[in-house]
Protein backbone atom coordinates (compact mmCIF):
# COMPACT_ATOMS: atom_id res chain seq x y z
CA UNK A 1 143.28 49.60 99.45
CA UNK A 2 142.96 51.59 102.30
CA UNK A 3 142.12 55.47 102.70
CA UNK A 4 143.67 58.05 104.91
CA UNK A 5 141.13 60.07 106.82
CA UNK A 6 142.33 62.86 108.77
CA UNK A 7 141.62 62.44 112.69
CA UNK A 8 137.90 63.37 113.61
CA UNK A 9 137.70 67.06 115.29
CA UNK A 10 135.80 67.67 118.58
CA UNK A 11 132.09 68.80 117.41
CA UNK A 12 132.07 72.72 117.77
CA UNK A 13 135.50 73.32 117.71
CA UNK A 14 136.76 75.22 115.14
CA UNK A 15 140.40 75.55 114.96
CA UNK A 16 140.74 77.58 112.05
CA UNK A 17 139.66 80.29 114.03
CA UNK A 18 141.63 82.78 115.85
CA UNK A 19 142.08 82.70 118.98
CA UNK A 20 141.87 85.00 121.82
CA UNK A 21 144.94 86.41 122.12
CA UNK A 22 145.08 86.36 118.27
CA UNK A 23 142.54 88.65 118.32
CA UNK A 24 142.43 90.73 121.59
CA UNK A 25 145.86 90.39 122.80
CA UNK A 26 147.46 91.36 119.54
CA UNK A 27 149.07 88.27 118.94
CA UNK A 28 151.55 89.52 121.64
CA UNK A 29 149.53 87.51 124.76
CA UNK A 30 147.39 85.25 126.35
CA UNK A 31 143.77 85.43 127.45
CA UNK A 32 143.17 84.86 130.99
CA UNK A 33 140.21 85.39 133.57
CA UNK A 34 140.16 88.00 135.66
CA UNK A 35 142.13 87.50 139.22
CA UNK A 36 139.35 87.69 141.68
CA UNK A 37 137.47 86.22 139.19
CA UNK A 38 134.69 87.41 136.99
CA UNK A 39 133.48 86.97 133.27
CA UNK A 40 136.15 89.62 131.44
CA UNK A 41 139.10 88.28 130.00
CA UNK A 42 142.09 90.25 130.15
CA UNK A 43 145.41 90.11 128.56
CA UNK A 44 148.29 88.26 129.74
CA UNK A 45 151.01 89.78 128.14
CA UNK A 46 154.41 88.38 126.77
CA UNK A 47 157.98 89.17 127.44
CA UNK A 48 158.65 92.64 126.01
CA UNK A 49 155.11 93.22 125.59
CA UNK A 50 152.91 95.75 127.69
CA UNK A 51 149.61 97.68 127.99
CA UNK A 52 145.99 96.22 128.34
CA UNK A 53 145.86 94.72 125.12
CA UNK A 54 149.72 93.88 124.84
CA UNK A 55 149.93 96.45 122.54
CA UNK A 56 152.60 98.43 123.60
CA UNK A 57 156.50 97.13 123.23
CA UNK A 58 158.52 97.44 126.52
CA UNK A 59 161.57 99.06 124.33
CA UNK A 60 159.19 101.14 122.34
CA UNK A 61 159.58 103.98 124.60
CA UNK A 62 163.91 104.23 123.96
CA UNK A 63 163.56 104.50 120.02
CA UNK A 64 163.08 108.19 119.76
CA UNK A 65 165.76 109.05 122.65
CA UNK A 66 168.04 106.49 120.99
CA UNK A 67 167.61 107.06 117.18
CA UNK A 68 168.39 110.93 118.04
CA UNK A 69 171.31 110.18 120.27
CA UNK A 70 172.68 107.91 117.45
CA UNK A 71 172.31 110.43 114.98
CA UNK A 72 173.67 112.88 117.11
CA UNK A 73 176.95 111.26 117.94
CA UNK A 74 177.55 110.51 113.96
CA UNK A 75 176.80 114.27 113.39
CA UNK A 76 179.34 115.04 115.67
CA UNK A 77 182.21 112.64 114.85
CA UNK A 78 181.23 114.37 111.42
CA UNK A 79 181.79 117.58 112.35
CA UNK A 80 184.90 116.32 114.43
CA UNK A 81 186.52 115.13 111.10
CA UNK A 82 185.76 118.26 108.72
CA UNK A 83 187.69 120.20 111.27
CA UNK A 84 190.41 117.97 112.06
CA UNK A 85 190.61 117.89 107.97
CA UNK A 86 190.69 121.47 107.83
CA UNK A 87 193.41 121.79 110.59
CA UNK A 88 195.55 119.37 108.63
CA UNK A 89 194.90 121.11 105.59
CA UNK A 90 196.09 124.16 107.22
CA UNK A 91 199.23 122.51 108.60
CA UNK A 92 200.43 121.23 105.47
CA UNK A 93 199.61 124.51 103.82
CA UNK A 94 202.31 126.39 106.23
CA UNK A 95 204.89 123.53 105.84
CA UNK A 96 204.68 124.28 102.55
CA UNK A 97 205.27 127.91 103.11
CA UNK A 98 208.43 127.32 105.71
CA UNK A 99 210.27 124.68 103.14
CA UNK A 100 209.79 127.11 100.16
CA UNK A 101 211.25 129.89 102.31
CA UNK A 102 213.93 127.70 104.14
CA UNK A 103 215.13 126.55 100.59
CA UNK A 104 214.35 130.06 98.69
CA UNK A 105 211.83 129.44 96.01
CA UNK A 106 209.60 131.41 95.01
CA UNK A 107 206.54 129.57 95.08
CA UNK A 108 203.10 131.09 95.34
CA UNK A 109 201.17 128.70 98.43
């Protein structure tokens, strides 16, 4: 019988461990050196992704605008219908009216 071993690892690798852009790029990057060189890594960000440590979204700035102009366009297609109801309402009332009057009853409206 044979065992199974799992491949051998490189000695001081450990790649349980997050990694850099885990960790400093949010999860949202990649760390990369410096251009013009130097010691500091910086973050390479990802599509949609933004800021120093790729922590801002690209479309984060429309949500407010965009929720509010949302909700503002179903408040007013609200609005739009309770009147147009009303109007109806109205309408239908003073049909009402004429045909009782055209026909002669008596009819409280």
């Amino acid at each position: 019988m044979s065992a199974s071993f799992p491949p051998p690892q490189p000695r001081g690798i450990d790649f349980s461990l997050p990694t850099c852009g885990e960790t400093q790029c949010n999860g949202h990057g990649t760390c990369v050196i410096r251009p013009g060189g130097g010691a500091d890594l910086v973050c390479e960000c990802e599509l949609g992704y933004r800021g120093e440590f790729c922590e801002d979204t690209v479309n984060g700035a429309l949500s407010l605008p965009l929720t509010l102009s949302v909700l503002g366009v179903i408040i007013g297609v609200l609005i739009l219908a309770f009147i147009v109801a009303k109007m109806r309402q109205k309408q239908k009332k003073r049909n009402r009216k004429l045909l009782a009057e055209k026909h002669g009853y008596n009819i409280a409206v």
